[in-house]
C-alpha atoms as a PDB file:
ATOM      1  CA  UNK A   1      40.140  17.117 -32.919  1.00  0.00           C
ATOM      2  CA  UNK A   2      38.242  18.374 -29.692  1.00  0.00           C
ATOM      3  CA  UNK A   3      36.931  15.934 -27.578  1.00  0.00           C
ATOM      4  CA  UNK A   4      34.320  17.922 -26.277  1.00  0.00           C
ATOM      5  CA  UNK A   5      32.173  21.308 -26.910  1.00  0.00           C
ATOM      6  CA  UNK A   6      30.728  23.926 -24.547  1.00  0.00           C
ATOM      7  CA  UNK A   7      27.417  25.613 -25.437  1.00  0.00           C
ATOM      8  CA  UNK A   8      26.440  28.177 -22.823  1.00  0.00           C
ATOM      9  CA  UNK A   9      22.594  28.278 -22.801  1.00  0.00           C
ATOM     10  CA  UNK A  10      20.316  31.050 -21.400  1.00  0.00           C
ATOM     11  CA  UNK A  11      16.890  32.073 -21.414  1.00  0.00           C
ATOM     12  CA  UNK A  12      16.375  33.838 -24.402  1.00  0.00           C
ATOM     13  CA  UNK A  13      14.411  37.744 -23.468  1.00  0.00           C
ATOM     14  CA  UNK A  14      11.621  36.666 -25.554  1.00  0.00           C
ATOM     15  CA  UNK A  15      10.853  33.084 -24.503  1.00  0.00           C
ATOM     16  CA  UNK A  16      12.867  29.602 -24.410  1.00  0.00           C
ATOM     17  CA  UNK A  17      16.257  29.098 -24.824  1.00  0.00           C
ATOM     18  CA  UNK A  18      19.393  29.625 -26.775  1.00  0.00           C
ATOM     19  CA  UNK A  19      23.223  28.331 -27.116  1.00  0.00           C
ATOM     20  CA  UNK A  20      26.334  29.851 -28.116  1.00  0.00           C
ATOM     21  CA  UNK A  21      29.563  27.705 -27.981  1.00  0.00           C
ATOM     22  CA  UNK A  22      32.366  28.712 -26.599  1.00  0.00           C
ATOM     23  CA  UNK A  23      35.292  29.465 -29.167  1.00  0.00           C
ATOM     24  CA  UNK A  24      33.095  28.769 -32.145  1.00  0.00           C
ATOM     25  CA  UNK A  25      30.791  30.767 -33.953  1.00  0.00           C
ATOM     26  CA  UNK A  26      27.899  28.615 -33.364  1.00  0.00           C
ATOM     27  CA  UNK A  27      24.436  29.627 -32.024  1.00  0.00           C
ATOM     28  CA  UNK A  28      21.190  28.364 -31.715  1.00  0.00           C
ATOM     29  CA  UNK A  29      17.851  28.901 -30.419  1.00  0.00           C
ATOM     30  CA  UNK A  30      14.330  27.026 -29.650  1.00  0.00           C
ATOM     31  CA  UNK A  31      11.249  27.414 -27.888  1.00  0.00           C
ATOM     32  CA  UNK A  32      12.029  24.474 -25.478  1.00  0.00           C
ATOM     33  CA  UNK A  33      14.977  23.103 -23.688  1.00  0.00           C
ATOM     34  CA  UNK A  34      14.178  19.501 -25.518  1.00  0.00           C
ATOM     35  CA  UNK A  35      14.450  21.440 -28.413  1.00  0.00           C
ATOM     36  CA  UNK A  36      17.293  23.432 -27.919  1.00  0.00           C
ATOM     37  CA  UNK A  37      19.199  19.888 -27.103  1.00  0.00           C
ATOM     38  CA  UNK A  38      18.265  18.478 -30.520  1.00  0.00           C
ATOM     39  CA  UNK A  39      19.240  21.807 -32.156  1.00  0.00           C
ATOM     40  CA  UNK A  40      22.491  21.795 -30.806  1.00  0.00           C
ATOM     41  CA  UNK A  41      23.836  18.699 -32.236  1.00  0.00           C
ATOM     42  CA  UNK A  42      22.346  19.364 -35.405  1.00  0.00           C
ATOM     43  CA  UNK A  43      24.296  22.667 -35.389  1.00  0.00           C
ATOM     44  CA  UNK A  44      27.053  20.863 -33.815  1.00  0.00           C
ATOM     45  CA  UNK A  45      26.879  18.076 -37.354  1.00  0.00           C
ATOM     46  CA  UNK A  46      26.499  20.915 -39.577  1.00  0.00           C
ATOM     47  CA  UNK A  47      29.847  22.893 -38.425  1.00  0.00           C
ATOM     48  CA  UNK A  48      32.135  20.099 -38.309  1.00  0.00           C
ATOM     49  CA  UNK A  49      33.197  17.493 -40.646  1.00  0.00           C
ATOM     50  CA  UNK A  50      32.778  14.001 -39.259  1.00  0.00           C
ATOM     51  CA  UNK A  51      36.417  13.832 -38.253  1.00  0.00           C
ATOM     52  CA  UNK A  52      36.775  17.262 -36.876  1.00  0.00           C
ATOM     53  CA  UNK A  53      33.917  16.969 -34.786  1.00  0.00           C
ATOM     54  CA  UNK A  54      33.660  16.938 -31.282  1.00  0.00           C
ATOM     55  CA  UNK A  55      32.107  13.614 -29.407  1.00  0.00           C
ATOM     56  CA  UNK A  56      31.044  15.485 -26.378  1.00  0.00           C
ATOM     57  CA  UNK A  57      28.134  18.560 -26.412  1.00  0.00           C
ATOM     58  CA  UNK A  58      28.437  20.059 -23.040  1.00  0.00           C
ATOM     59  CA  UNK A  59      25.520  22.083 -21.654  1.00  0.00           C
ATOM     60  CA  UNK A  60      26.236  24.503 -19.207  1.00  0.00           C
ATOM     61  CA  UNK A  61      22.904  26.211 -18.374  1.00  0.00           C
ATOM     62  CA  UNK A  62      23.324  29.914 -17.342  1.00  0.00           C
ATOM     63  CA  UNK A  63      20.743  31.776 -15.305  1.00  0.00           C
ATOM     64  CA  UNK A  64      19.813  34.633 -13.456  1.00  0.00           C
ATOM     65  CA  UNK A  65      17.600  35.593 -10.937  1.00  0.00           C
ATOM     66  CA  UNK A  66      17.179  39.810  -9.346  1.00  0.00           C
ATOM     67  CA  UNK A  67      16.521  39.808  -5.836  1.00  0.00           C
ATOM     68  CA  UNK A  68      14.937  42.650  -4.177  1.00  0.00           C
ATOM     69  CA  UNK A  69      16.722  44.218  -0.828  1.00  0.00           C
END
């Protein structure tokens, strides 16, 4: 059993955010970051039986900005 999970999150193109974890195939998406945290451990409970799953979500929150020169 894991004790903890990585989701990297990023704006999504179109508007708010959305979380892939990091060596799982899990992914989610929302329109706010509240949201997105609610949507994760729901993803995070469906993927995982109860004694597989991780106790830690870790957010690490991804962004970029283009700077003119």
């Amino acid at each position: 059993m894991e004790k903890e999970i990585i989701f990297v999150v990023e704006e999504a193109p179109e508007g708010g955010y959305q979380a892939r974890a990091l060596g799982y195939s899990i992914f989610t998406e929302a329109e706010s970051f509240e949201e997105l945290k609610k949507m994760v451990q729901d993803a995070v409970v469906c993927h995982f039986d109860e004694k597989d799953r991780p106790k830690v979500v870790r957010l690490h929150m991804v962004t970029e900005e283009l700077l003119a020169v």
